[in-house]
N, C-alpha and C. Protein backbone atom coordinates (compact mmCIF):
# COMPACT_ATOMS: atom_id res chain seq x y z
N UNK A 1 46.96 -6.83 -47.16
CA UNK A 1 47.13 -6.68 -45.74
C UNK A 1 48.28 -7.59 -45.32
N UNK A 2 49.19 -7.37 -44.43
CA UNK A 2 50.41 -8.16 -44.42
C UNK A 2 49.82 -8.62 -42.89
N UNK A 3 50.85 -9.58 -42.61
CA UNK A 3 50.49 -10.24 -40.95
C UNK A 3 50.09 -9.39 -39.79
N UNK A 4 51.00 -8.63 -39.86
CA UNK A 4 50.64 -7.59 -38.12
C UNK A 4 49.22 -6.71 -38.83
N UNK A 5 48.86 -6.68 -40.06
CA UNK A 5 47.77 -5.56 -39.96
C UNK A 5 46.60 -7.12 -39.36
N UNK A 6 46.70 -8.14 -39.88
CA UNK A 6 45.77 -9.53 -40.07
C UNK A 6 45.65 -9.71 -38.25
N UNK A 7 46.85 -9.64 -38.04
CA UNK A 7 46.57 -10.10 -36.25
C UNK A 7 46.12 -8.61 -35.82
N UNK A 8 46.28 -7.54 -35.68
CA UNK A 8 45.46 -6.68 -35.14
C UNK A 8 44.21 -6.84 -35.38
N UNK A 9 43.70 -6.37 -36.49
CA UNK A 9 42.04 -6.80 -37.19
C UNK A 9 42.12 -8.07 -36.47
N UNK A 10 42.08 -9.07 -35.79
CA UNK A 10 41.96 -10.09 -35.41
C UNK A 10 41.55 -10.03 -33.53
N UNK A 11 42.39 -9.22 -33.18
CA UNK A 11 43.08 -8.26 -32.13
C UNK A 11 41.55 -7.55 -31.94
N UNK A 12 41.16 -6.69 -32.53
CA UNK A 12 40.13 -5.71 -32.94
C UNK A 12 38.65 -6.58 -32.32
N UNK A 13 38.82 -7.91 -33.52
CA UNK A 13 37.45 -8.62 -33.42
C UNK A 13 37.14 -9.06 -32.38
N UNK A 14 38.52 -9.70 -31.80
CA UNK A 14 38.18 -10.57 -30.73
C UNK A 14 37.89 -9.49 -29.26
N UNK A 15 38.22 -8.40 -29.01
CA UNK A 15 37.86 -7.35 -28.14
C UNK A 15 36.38 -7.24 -28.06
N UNK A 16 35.92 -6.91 -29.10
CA UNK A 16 34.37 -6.64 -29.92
C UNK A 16 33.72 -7.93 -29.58
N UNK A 17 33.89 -8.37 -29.55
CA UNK A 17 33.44 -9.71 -29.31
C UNK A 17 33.23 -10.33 -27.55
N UNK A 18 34.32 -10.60 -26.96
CA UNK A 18 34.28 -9.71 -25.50
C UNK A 18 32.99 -9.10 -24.68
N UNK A 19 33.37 -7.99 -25.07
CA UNK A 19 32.78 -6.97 -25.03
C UNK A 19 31.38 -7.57 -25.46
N UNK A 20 30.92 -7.68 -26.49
CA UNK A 20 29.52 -8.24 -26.52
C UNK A 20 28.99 -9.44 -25.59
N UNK A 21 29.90 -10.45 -25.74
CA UNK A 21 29.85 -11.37 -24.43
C UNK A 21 29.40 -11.12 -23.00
N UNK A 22 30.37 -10.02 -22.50
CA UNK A 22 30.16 -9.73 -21.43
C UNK A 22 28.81 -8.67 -21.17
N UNK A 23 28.14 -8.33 -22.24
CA UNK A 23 26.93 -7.65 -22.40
C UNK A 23 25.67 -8.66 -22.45
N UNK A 24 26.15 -9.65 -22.76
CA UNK A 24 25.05 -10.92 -22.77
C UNK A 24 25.10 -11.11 -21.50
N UNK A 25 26.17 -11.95 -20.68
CA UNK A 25 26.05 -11.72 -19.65
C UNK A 25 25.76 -11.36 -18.50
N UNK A 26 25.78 -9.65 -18.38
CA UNK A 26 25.33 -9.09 -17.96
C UNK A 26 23.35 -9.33 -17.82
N UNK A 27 23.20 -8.92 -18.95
CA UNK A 27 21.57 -8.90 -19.27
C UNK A 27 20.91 -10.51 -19.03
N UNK A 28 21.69 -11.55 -18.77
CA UNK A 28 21.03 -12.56 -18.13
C UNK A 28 21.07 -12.82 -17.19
N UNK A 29 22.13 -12.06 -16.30
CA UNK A 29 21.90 -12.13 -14.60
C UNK A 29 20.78 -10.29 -14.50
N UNK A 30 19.97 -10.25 -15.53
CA UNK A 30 18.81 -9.65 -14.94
C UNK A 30 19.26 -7.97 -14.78
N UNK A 31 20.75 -7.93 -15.12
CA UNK A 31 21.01 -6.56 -14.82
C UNK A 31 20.85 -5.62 -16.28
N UNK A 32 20.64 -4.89 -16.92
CA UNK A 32 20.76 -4.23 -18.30
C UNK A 32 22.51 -3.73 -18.48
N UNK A 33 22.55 -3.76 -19.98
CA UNK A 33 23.89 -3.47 -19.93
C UNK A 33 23.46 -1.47 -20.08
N UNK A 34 24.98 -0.99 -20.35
CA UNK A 34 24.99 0.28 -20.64
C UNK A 34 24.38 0.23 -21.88
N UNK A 35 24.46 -0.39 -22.55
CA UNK A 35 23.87 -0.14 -23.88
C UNK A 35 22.57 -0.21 -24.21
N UNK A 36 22.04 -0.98 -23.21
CA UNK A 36 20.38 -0.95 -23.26
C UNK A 36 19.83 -0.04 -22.59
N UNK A 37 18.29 0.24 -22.61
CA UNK A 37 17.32 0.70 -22.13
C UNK A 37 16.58 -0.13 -21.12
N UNK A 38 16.11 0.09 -20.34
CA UNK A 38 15.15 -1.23 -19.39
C UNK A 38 14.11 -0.05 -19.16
N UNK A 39 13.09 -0.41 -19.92
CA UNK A 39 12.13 0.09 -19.66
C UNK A 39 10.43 -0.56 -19.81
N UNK A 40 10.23 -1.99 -19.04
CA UNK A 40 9.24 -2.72 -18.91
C UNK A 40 8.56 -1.90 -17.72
N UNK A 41 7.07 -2.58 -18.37
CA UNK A 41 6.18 -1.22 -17.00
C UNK A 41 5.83 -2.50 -16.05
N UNK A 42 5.98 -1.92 -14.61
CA UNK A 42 5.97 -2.77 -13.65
C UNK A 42 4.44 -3.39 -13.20
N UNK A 43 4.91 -4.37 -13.06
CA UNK A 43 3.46 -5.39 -13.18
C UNK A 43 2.57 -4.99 -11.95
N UNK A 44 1.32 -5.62 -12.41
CA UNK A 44 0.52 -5.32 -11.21
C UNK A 44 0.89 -6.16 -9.95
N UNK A 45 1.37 -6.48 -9.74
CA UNK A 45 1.79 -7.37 -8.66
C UNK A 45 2.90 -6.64 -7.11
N UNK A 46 3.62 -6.14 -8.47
CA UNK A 46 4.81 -5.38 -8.03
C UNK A 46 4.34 -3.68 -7.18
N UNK A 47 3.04 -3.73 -8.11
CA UNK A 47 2.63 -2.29 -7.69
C UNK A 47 2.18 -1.99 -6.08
N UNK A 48 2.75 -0.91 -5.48
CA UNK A 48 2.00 -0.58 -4.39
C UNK A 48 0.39 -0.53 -3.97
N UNK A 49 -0.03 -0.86 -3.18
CA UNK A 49 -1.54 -0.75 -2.75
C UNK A 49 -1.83 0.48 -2.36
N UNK A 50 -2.59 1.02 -2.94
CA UNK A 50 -3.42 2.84 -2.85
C UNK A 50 -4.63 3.00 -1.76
N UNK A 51 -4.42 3.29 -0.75
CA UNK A 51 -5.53 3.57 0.00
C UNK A 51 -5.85 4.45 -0.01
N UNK A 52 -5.15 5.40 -0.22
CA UNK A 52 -5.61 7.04 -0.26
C UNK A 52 -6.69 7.26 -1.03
N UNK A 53 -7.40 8.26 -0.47
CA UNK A 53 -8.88 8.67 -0.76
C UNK A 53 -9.91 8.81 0.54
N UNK A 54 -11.56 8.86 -0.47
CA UNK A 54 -12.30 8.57 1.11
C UNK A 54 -13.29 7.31 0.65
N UNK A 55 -13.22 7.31 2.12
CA UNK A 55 -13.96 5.52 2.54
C UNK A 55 -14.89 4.95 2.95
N UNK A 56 -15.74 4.64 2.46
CA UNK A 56 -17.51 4.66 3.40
C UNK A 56 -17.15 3.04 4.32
N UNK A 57 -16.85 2.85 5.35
CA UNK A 57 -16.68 1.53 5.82
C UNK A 57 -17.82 1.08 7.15
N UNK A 58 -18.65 -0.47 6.50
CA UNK A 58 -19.40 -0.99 6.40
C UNK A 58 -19.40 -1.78 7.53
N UNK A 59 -19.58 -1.58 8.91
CA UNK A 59 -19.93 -2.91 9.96
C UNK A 59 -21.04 -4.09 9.91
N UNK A 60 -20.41 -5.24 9.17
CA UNK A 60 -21.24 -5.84 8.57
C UNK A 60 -22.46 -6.56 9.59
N UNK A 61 -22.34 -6.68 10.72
CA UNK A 61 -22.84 -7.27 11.74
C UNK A 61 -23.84 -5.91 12.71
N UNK A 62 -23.55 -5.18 12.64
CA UNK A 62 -24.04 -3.22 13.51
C UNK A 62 -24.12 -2.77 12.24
N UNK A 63 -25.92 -2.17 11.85
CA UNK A 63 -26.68 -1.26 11.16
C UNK A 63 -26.31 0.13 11.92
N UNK A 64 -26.07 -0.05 13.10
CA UNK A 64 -26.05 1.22 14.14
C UNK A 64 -24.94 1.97 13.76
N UNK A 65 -23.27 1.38 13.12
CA UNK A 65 -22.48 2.00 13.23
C UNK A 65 -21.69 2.09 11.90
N UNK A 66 -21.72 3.24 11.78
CA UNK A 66 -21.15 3.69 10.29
C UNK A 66 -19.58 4.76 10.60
N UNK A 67 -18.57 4.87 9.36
CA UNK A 67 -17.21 4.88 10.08
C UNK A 67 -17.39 5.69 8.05
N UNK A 68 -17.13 6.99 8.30
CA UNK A 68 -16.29 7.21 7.18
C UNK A 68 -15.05 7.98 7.31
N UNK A 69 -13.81 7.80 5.96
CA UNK A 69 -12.60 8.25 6.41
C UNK A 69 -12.10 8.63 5.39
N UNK A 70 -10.92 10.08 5.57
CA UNK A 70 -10.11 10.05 4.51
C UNK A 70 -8.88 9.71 4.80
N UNK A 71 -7.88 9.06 3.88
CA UNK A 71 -6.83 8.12 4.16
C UNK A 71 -5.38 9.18 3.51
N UNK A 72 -4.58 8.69 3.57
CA UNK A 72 -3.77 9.13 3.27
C UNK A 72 -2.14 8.40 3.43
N UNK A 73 -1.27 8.33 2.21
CA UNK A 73 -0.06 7.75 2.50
C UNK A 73 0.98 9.10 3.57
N UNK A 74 1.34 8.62 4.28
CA UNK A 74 2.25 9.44 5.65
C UNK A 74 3.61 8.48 5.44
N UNK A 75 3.97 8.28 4.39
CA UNK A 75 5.75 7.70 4.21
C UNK A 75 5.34 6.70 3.46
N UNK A 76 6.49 5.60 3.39
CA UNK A 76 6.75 4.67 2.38
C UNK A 76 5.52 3.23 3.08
N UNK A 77 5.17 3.24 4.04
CA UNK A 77 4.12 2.42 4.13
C UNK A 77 3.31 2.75 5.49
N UNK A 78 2.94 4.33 5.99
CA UNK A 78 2.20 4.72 7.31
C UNK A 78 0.81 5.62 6.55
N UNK A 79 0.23 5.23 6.78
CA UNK A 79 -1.13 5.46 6.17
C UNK A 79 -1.79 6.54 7.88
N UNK A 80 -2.39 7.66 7.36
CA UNK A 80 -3.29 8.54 8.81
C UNK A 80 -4.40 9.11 7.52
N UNK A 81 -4.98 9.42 8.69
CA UNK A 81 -6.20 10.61 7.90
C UNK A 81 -7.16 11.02 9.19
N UNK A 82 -8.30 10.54 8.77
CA UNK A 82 -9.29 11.77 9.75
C UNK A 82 -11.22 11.49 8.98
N UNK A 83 -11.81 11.16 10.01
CA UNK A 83 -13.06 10.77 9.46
C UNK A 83 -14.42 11.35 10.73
N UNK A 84 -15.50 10.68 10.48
CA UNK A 84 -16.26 10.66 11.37
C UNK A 84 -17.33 9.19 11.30
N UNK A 85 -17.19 9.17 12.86
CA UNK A 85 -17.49 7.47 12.89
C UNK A 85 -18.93 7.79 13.88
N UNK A 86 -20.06 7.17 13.30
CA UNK A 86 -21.52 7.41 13.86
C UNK A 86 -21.58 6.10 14.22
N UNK A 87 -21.90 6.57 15.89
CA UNK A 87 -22.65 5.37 16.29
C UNK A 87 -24.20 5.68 17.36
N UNK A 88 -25.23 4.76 16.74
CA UNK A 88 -26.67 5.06 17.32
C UNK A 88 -26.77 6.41 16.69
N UNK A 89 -26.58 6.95 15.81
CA UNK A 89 -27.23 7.97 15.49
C UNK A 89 -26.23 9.37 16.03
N UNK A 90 -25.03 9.27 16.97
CA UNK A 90 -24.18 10.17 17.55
C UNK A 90 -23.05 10.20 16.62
N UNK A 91 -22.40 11.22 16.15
CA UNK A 91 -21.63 11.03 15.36
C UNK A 91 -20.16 11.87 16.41
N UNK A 92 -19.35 11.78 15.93
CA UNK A 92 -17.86 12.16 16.70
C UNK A 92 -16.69 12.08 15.45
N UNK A 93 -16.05 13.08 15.58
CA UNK A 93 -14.41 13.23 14.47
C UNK A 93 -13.80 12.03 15.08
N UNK A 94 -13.00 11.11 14.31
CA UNK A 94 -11.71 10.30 14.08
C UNK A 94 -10.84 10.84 13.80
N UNK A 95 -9.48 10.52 14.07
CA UNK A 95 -8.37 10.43 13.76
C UNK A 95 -7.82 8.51 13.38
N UNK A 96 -7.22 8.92 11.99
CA UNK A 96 -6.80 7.21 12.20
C UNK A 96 -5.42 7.57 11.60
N UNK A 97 -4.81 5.82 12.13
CA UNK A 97 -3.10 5.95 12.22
C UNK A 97 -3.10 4.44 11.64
N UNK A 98 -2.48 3.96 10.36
CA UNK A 98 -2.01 2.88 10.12
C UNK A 98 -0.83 2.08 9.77
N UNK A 99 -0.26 0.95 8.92
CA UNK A 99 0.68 0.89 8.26
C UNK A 99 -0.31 -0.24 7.23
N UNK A 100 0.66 -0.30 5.79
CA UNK A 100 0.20 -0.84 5.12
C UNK A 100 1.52 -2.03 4.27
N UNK A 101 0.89 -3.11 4.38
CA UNK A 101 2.09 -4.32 3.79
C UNK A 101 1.47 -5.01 3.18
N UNK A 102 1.70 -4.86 1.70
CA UNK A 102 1.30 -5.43 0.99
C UNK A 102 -0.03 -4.85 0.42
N UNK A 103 -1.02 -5.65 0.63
CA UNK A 103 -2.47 -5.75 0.24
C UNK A 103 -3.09 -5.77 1.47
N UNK A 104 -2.13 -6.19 2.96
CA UNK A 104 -2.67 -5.75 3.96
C UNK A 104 -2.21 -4.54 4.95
N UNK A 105 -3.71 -3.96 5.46
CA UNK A 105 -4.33 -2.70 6.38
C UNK A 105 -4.24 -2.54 7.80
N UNK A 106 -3.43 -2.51 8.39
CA UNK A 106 -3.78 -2.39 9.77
C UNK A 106 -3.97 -0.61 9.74
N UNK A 107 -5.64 -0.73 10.43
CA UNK A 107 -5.46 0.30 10.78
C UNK A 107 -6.24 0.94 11.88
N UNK A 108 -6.02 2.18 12.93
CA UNK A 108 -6.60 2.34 14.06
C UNK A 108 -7.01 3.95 13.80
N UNK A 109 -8.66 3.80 14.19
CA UNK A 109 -9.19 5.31 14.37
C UNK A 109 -9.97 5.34 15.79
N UNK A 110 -8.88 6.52 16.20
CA UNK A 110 -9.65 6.74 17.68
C UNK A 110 -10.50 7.95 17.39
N UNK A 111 -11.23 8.40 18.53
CA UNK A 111 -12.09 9.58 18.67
C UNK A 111 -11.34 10.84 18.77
N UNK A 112 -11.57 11.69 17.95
CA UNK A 112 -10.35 13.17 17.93
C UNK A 112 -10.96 13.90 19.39
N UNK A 113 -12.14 13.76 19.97
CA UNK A 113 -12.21 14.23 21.15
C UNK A 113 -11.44 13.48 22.63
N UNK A 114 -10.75 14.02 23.46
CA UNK A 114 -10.63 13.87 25.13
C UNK A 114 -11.30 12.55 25.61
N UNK A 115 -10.91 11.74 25.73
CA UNK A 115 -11.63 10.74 26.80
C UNK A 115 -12.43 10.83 28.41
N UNK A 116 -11.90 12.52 27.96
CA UNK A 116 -12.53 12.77 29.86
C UNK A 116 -13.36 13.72 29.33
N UNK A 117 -14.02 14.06 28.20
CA UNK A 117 -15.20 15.16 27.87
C UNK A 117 -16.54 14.42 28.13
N UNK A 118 -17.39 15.08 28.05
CA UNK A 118 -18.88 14.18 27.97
C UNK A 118 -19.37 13.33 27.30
N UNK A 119 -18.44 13.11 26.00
CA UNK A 119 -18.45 11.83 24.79
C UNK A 119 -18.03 10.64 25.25
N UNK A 120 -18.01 9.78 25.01
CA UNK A 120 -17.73 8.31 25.38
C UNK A 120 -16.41 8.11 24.17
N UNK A 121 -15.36 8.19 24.77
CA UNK A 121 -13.97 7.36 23.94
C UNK A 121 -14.30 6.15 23.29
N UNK A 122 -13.34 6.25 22.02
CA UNK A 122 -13.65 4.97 21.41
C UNK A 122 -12.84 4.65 20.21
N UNK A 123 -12.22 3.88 20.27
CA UNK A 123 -11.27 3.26 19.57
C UNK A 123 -11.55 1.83 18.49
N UNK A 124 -11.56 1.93 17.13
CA UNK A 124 -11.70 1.07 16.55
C UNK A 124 -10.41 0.33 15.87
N UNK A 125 -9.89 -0.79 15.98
CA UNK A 125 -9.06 -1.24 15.18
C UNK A 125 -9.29 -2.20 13.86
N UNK A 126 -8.72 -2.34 13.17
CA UNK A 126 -8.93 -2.56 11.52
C UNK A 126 -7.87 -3.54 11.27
N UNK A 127 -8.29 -4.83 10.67
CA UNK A 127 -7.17 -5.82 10.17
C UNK A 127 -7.77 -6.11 8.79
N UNK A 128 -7.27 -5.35 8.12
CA UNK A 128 -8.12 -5.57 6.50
C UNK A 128 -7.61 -5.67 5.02
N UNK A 129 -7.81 -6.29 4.15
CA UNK A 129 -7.14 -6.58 3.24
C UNK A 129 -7.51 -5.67 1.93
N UNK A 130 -7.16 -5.94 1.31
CA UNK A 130 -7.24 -5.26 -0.27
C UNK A 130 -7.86 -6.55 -0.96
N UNK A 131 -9.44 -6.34 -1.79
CA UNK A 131 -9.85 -7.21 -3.18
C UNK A 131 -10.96 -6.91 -3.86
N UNK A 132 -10.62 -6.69 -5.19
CA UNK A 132 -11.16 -6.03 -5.69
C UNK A 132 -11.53 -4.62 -5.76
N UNK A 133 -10.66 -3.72 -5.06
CA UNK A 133 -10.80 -2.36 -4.84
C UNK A 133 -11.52 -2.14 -3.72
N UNK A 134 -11.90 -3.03 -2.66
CA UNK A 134 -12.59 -2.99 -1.55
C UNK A 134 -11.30 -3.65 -0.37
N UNK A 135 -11.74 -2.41 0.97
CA UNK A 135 -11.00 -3.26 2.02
C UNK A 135 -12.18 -4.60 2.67
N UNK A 136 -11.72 -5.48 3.01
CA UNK A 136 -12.97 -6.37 3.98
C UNK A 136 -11.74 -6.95 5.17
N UNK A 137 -12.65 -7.23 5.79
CA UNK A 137 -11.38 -7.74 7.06
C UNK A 137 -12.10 -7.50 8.51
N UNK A 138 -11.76 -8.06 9.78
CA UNK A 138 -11.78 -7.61 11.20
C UNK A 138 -11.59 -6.30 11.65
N UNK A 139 -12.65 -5.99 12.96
CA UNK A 139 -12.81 -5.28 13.45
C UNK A 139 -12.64 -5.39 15.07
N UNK A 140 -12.19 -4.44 15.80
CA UNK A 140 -12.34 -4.56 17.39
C UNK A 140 -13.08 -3.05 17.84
N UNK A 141 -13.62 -3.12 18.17
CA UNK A 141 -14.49 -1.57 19.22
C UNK A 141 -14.56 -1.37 20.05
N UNK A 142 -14.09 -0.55 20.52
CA UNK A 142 -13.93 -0.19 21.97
C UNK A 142 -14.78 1.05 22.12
N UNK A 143 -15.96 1.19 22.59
CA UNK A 143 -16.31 2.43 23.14
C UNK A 143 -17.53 2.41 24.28
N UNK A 144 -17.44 3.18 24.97
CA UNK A 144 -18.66 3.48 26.17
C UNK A 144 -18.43 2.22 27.05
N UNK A 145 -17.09 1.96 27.21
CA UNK A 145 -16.75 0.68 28.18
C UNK A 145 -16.77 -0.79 28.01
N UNK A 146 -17.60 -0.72 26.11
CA UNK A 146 -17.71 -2.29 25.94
C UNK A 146 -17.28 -2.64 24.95
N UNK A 147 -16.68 -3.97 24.19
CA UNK A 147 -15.49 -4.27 23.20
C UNK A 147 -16.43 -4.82 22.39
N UNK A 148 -16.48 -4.81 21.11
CA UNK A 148 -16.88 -5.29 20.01
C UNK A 148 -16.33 -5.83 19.28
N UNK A 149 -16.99 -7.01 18.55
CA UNK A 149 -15.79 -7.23 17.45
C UNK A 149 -16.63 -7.52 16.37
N UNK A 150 -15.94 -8.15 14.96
CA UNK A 150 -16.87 -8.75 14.13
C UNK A 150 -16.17 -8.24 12.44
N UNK A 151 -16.56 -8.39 11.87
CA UNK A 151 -16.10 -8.22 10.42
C UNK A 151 -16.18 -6.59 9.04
N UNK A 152 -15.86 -6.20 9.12
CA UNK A 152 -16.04 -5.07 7.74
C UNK A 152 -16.12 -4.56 7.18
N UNK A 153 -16.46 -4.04 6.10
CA UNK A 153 -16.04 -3.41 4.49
C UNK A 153 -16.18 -2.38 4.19
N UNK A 154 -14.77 -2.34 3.19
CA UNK A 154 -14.90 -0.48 3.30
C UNK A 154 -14.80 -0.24 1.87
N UNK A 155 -15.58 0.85 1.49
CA UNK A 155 -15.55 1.22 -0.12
C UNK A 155 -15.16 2.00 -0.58
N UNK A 156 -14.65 2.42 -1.41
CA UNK A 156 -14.10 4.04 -1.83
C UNK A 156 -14.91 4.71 -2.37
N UNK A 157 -15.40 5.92 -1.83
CA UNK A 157 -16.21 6.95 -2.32
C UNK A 157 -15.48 7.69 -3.24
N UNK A 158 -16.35 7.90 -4.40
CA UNK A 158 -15.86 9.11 -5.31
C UNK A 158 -14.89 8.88 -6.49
C-alpha cells in the first residue's frame, strides 16, 4: 500500500469512527440513533389511567344511595357515560361528564331527566382518585333542594 492509499484507509477510519461517536451521542441524550430500534415497553407509571367500563359506586356514609355507571374515554383526557343513580329506593337515568389527570377523576353525573318534571333534579359531583383498581374520593349532592357531602367508592363491575 503506498502513502495516499495509507492516508485514505486512514481517511475511511476516522469517518467510521465519527460517525459512531456521534451515534453514542446521540443515544445518551436519550434520543435512539437511526441505527437502533427503541423498543422498551412503557412503564406502569407512564401508562394512562382506564376508567372505562361499568361502576358500582359506593356512598360510604348513605345506605340509601347507590350510583351505577358506564364510563367512557370522550378524547385524550374527557371521560362521559350514562348510569342510574337510586336514591331511597327511586331510581332516575344519569348522564355523567368528566376529565381525567393522572390517577385523578373529576367527575359530574346529573339526572338525564328535566329539572321542571315531577322528579327532583340532582346533581352529584366526584373528586376521586385511582388505587388499587378502585376509585375512592369526595362527594357533593345536590338533590330535592338539599347538599350532601361525604366520601365514596367505586368498583368496577365485570
Amino acid at each position: 500500500m503506498n502513502v495516499a492509499e495509507a492516508k485514505q484507509n486512514q481517511l475511511t477510519n476516522s469517518s467510521d469512527n465519527s460517525n459512531r461517536n456521534a451515534d453514542q451521542n446521540l443515544n445518551q441524550t436519550g434520543e435512539p440513533s437511526a441505527s437502533q430500534s427503541h423498543n422498551s415497553p412503557e412503564s406502569q407509571a407512564d401508562k394512562p389511567t382506564d376508567v372505562s367500563g361499568r361502576w358500582s359506586v359506593r356512598f360510604d356514609d348513605r345506605t340509601d344511595i347507590s350510583l351505577d355507571l358506564t364510563l367512557w374515554s370522550s378524547g385524550k383526557d374527557s371521560i362521559m357515560g350514562y348510569g342510574t343513580m337510586t336514591n331511597s329506593g327511586m331510581a332516575r337515568s344519569v348522564t355523567a361528564t368528566g376529565s381525567l389527570d393522572g390517577q385523578e377523576l373529576a367527575l359530574t353525573a346529573k339526572s338525564a331527566s328535566s329539572e321542571y318534571t315531577s322528579q327532583d333534579y340532582s346533581e352529584c359531583v366526584f373528586y376521586l382518585s385511582m388505587e388499587n383498581s378502585a376509585l375512592s374520593g369526595t362527594y357533593s349532592l345536590k338533590s330535592g333542594g338539599q347538599s350532601i357531602q361525604g366520601n365514596a367508592t367505586a368498583t368496577k363491575v365485570g
